[in-house]
N, C-alpha and C. Protein backbone atom coordinates (compact mmCIF):
# COMPACT_ATOMS: atom_id res chain seq x y z
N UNK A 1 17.90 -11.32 11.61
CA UNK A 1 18.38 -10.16 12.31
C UNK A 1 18.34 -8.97 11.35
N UNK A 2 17.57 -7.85 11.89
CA UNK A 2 17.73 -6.83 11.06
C UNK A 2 19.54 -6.43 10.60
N UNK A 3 18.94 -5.72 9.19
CA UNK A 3 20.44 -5.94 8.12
C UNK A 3 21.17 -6.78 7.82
N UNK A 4 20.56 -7.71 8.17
CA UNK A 4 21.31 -9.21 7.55
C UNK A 4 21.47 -9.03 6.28
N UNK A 5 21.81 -9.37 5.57
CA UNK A 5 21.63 -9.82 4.18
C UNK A 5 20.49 -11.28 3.84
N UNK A 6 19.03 -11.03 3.42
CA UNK A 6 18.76 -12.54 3.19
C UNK A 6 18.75 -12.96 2.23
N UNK A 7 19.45 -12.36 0.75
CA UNK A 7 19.19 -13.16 -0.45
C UNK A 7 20.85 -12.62 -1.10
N UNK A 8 21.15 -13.58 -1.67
CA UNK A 8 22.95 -13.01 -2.47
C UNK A 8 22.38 -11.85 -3.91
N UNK A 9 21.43 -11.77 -4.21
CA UNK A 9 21.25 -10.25 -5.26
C UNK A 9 20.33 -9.61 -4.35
N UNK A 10 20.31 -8.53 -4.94
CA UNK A 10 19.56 -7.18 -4.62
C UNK A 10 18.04 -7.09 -4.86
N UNK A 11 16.88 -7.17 -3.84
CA UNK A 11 15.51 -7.21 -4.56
C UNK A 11 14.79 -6.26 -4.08
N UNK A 12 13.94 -5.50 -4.65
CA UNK A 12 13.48 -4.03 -4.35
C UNK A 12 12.20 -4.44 -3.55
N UNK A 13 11.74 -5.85 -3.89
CA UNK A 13 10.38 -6.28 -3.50
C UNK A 13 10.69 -7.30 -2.03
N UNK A 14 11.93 -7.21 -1.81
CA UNK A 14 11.92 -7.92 -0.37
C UNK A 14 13.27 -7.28 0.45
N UNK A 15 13.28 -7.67 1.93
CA UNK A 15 14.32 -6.81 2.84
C UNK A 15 13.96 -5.69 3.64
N UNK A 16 13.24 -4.95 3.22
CA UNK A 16 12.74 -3.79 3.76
C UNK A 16 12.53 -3.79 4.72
N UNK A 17 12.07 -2.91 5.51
CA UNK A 17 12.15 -3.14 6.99
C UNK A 17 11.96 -1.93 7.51
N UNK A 18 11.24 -1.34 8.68
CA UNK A 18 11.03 -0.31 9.11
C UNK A 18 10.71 0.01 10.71
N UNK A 19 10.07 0.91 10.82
CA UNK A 19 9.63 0.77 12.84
C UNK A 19 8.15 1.59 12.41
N UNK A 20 7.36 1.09 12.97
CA UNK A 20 6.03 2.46 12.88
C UNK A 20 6.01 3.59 12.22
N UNK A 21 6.62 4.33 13.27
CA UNK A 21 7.07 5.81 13.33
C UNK A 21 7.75 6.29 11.46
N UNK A 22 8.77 5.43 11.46
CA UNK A 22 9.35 5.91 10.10
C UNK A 22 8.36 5.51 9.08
N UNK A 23 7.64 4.51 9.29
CA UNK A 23 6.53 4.09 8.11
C UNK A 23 5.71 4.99 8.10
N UNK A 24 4.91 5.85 9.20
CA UNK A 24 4.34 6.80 8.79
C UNK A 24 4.62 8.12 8.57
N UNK A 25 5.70 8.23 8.91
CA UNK A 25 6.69 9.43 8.31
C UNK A 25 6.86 9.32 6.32
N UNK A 26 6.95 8.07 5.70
CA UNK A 26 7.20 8.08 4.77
C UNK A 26 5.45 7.97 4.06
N UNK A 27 4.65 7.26 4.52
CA UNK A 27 3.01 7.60 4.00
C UNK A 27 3.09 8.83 4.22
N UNK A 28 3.28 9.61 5.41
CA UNK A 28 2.66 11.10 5.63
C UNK A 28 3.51 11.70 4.15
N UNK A 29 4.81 11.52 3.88
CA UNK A 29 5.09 11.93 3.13
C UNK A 29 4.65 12.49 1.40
N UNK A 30 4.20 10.52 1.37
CA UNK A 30 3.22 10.15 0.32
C UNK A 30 2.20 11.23 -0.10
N UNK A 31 1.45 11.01 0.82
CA UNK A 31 0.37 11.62 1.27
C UNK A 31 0.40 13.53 1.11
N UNK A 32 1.66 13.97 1.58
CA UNK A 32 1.61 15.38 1.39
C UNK A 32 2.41 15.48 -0.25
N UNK A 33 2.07 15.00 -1.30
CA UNK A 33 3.09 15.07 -2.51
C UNK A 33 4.32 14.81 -2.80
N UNK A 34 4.95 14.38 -1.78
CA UNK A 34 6.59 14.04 -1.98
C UNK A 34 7.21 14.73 -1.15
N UNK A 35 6.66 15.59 -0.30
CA UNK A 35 6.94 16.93 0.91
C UNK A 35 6.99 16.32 2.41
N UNK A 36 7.88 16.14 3.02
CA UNK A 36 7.44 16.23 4.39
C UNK A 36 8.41 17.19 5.46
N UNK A 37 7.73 17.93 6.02
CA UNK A 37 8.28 18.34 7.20
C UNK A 37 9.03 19.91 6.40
N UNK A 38 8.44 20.46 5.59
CA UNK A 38 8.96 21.68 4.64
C UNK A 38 9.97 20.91 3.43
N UNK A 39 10.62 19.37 3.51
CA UNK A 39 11.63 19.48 2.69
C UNK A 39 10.72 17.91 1.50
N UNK A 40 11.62 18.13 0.06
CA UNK A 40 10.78 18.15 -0.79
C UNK A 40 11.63 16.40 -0.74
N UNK A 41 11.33 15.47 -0.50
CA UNK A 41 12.19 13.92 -0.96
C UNK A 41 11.84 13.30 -2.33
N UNK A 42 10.75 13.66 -2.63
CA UNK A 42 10.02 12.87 -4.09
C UNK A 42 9.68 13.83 -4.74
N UNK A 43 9.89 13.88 -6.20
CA UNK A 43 8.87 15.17 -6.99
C UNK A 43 7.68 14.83 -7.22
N UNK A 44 6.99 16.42 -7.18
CA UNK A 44 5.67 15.96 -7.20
C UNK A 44 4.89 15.00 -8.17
N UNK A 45 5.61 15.37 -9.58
CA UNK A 45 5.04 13.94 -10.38
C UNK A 45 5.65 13.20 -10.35
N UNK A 46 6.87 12.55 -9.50
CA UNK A 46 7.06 11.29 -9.50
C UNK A 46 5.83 10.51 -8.27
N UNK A 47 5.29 11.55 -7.86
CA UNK A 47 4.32 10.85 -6.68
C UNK A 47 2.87 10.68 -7.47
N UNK A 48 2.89 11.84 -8.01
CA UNK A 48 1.47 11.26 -9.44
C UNK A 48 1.77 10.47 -10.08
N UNK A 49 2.59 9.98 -10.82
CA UNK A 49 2.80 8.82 -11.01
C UNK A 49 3.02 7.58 -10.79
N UNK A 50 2.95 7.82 -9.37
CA UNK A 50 2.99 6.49 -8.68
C UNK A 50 1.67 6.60 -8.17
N UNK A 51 0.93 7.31 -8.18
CA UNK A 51 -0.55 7.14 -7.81
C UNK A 51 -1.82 6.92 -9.07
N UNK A 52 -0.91 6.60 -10.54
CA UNK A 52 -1.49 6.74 -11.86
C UNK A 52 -1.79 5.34 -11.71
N UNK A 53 -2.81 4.60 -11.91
CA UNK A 53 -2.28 3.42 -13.01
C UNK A 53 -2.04 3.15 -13.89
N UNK A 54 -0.61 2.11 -14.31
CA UNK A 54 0.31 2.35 -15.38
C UNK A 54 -0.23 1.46 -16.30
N UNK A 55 -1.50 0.26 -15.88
CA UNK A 55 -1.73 -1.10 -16.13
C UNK A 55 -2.50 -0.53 -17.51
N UNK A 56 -3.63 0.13 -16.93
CA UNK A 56 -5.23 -0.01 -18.06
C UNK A 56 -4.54 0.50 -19.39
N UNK A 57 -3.65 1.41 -19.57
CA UNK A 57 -3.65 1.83 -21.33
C UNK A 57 -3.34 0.95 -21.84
N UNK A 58 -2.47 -0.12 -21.68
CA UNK A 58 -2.40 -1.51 -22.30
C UNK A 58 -3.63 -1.92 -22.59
N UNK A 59 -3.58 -2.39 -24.49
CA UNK A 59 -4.77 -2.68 -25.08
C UNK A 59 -4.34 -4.61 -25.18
N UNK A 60 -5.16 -5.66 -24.51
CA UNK A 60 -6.38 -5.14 -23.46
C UNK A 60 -5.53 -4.46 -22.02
N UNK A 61 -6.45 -4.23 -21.49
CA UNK A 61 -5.64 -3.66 -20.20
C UNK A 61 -5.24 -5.23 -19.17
N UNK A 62 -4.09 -4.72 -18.65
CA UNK A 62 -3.22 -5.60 -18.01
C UNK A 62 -4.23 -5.78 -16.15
N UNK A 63 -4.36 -6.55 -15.50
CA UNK A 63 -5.35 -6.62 -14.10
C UNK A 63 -3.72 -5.81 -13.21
N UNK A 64 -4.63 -5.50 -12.23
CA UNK A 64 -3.66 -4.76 -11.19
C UNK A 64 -3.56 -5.98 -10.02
N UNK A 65 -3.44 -5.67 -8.87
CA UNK A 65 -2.78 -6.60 -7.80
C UNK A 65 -4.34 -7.29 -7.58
N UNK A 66 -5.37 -6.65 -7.64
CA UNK A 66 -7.10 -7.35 -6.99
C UNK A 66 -7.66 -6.65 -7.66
N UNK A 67 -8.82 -7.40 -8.01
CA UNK A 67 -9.89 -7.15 -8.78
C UNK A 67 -10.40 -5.47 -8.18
N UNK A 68 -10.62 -4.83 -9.34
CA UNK A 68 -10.90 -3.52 -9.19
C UNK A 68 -9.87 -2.30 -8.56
N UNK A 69 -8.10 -2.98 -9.04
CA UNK A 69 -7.23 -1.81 -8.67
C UNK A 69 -6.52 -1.98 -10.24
N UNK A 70 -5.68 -0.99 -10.04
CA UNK A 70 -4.45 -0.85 -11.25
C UNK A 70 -3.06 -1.01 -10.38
N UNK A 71 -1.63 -0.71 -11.12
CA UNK A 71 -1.04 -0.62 -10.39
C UNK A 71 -0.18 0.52 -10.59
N UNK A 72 0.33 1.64 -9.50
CA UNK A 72 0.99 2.84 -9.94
C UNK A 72 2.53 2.36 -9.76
N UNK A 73 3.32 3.09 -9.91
CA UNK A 73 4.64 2.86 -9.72
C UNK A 73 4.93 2.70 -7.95
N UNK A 74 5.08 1.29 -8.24
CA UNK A 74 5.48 0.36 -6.35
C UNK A 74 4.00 0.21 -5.45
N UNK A 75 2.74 0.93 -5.94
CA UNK A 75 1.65 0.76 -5.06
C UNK A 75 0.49 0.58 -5.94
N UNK A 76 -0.60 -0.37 -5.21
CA UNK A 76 -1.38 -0.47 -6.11
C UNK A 76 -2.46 1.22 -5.83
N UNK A 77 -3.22 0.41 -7.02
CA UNK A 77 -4.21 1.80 -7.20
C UNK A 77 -5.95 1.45 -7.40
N UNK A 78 -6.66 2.23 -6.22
CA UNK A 78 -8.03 1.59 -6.57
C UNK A 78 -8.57 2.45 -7.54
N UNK A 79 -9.10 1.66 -8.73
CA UNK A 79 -9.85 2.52 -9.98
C UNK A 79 -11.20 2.08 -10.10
N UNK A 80 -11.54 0.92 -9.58
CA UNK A 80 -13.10 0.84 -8.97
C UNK A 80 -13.48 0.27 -7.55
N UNK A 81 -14.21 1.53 -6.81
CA UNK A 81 -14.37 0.55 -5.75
C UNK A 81 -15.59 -0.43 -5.36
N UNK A 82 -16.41 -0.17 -6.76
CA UNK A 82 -17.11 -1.72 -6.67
C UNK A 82 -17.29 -2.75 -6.40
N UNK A 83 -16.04 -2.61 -7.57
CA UNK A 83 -15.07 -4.12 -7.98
C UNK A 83 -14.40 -4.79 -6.93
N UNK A 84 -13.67 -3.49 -6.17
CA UNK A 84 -13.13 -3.92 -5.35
C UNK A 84 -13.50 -4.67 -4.44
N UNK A 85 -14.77 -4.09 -3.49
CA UNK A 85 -15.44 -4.94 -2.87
C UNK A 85 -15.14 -4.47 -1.62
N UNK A 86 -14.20 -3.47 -1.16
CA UNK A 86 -14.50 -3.10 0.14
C UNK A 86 -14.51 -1.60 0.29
N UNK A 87 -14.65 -0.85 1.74
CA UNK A 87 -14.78 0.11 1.18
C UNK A 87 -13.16 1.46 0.89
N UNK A 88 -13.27 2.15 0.43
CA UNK A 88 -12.34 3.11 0.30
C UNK A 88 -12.57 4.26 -1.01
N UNK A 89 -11.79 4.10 -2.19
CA UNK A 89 -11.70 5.68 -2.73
C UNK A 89 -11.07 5.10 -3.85
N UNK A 90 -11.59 5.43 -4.89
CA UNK A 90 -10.90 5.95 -6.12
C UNK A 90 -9.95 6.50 -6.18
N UNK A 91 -8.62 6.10 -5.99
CA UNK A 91 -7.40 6.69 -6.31
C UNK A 91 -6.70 6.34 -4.74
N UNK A 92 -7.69 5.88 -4.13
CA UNK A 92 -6.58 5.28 -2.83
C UNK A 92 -5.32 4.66 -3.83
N UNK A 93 -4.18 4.18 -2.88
CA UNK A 93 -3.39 3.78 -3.19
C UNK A 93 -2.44 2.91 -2.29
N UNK A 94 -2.13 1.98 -2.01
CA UNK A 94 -0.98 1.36 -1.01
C UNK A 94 -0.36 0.30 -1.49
N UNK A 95 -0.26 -0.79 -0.39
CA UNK A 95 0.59 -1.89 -0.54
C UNK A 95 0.67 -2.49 0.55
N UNK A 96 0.43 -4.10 0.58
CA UNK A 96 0.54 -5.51 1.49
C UNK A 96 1.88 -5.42 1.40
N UNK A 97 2.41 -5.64 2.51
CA UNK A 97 3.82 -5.98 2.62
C UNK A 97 3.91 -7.50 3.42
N UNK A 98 4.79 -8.17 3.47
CA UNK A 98 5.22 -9.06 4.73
C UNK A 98 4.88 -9.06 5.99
N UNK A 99 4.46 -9.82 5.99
CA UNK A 99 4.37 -10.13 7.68
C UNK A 99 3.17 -9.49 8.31
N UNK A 100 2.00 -9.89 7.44
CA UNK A 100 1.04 -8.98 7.71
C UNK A 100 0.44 -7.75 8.10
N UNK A 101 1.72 -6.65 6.88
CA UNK A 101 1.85 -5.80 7.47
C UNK A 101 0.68 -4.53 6.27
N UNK A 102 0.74 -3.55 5.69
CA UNK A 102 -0.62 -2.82 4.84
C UNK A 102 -0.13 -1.79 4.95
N UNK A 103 -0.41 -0.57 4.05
CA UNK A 103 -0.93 0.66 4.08
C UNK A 103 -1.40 1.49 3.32
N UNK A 104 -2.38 2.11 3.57
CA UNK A 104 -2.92 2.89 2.39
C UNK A 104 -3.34 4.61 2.10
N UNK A 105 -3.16 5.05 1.68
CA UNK A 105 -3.50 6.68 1.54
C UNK A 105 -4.80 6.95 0.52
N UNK A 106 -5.45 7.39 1.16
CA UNK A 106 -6.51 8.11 0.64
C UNK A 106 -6.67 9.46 0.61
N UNK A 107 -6.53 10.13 -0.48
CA UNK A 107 -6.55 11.08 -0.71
C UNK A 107 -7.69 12.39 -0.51
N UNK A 108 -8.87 11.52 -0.91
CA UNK A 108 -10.03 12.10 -0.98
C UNK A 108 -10.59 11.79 0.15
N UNK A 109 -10.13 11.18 1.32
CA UNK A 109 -10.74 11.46 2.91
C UNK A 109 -9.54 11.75 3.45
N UNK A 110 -8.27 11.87 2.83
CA UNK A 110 -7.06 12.38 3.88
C UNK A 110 -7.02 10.99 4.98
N UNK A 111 -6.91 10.38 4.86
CA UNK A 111 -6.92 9.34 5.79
C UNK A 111 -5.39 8.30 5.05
N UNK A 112 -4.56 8.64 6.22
CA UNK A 112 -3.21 7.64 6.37
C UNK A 112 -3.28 6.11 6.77
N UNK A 113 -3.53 5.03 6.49
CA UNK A 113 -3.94 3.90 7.52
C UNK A 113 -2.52 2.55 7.84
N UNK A 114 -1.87 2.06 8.75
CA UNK A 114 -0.59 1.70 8.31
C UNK A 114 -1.06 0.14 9.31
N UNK A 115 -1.34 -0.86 9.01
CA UNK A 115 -0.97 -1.89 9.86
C UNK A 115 0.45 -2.80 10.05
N UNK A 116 0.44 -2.93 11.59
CA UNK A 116 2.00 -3.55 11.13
C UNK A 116 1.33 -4.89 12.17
N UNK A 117 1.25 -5.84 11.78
CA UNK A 117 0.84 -6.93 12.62
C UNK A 117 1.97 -7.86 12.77
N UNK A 118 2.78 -8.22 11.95
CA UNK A 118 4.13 -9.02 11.93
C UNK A 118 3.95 -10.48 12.53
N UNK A 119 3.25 -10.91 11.43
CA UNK A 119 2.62 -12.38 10.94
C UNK A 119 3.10 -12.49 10.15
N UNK A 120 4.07 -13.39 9.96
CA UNK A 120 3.95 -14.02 8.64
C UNK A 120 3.69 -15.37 8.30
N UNK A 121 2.95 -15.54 7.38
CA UNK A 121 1.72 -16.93 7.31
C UNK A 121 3.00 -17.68 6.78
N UNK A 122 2.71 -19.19 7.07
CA UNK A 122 3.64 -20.63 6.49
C UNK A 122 2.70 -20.89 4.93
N UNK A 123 1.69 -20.75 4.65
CA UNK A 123 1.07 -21.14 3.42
C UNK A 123 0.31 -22.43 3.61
N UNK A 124 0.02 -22.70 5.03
CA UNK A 124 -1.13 -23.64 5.48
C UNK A 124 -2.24 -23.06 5.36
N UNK A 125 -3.42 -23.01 4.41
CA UNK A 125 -4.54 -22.32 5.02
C UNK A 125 -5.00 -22.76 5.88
N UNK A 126 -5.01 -23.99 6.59
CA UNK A 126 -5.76 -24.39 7.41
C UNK A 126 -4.85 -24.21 8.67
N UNK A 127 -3.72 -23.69 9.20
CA UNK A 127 -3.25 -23.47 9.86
C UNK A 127 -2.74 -21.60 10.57
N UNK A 128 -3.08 -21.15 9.37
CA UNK A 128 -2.55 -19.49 9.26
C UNK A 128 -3.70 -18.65 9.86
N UNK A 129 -3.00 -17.68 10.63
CA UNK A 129 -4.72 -16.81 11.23
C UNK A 129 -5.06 -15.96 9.37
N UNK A 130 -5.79 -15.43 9.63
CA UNK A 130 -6.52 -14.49 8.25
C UNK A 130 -6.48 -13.00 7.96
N UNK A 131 -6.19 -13.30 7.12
CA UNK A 131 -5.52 -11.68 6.60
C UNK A 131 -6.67 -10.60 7.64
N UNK A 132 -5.83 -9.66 7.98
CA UNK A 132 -6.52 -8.69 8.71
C UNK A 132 -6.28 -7.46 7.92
N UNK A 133 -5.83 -7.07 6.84
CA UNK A 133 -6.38 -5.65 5.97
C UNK A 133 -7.44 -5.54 5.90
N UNK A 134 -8.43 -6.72 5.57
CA UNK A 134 -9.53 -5.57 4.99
C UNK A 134 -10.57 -5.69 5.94
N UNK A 135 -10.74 -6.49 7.33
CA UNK A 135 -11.04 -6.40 8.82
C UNK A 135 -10.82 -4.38 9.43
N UNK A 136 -9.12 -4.45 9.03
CA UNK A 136 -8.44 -3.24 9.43
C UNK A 136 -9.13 -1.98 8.44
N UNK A 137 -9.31 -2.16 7.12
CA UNK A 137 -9.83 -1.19 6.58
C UNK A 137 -11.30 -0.84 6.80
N UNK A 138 -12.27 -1.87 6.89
CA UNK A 138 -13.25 -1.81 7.15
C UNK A 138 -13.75 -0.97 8.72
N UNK A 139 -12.80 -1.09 9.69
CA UNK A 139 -12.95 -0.45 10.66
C UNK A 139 -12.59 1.28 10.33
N UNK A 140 -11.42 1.22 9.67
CA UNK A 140 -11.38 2.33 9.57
C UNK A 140 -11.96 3.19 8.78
N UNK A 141 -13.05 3.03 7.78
CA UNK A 141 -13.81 3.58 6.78
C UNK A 141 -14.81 3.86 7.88
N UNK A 142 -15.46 2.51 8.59
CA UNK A 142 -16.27 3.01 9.64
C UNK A 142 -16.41 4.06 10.36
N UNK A 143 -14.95 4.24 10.90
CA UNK A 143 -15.24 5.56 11.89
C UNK A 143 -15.01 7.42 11.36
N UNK A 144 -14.82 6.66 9.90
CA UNK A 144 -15.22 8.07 9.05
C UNK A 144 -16.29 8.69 9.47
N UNK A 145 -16.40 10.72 9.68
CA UNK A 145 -17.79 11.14 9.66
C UNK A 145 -18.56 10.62 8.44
């Protein structure tokens, strides 16, 4: 039940919880520098910095969440999209959440993308449907001009 309590400490990486609407209220946010709607919630370099990756200056450099990202403060960060393997942007930035849920900001096409599918897999592979991010991203790079 939403606001339950599900764990006896406090974890920044689980609980969360949202509706659409407020999830893309807080990307749009992302997305406009820490600004939404005239009023300022994040400073602007706390939002560059969460769009930095913090990983590579570590000698050797530390891997980010998938091959060909870093990770910025709470989101990962694509720094090759080679590597990566699908398509998007250098300096995109998001995060897989629970329950098969995604989102990502791209900066350099302005493109917000938020899936909320609300799956969450048991850890059968042979039983679990299949990740749909990069199905979902792939469509949406597509219908780029």
């Amino acid at each position: 039940q939403p606001g339950t309590r599900l764990r006896a400490r406090d974890s920044g990486a689980g609980g969360l919880y949202s509706t659409a609407p407020d999830y893309l209220r807080f990307s749009r946010m992302l997305a406009n520098g820490g600004e939404l709607d005239g009023a300022r919630v994040l400073g602007r370099k706390t939002v560059e910095l969460m769009r930095q990756d913090q990983l590579g200056a570590f000698d050797p450099p530390l891997r980010g969440p998938s091959r060909g990202e870093g990770f910025g403060l709470g989101v990962g960060v694509v720094v090759d999209v080679a590597a990566r393997g699908r398509p998007g942007s250098a300096g995109q930035y998001g995060w897989p959440g629970a329950a098969s849920t995604w989102f990502t900001i791209d900066p350099q096409e302005h493109v917000v993308a938020i899936l909320m599918a609300q799956y969450l897999k048991s850890g059968d592979a042979a039983h679990d449907l299949p990740s749909l991010s990069a199905p979902f991203q792939a469509l949406v790079y597509g219908v780029l001009p």
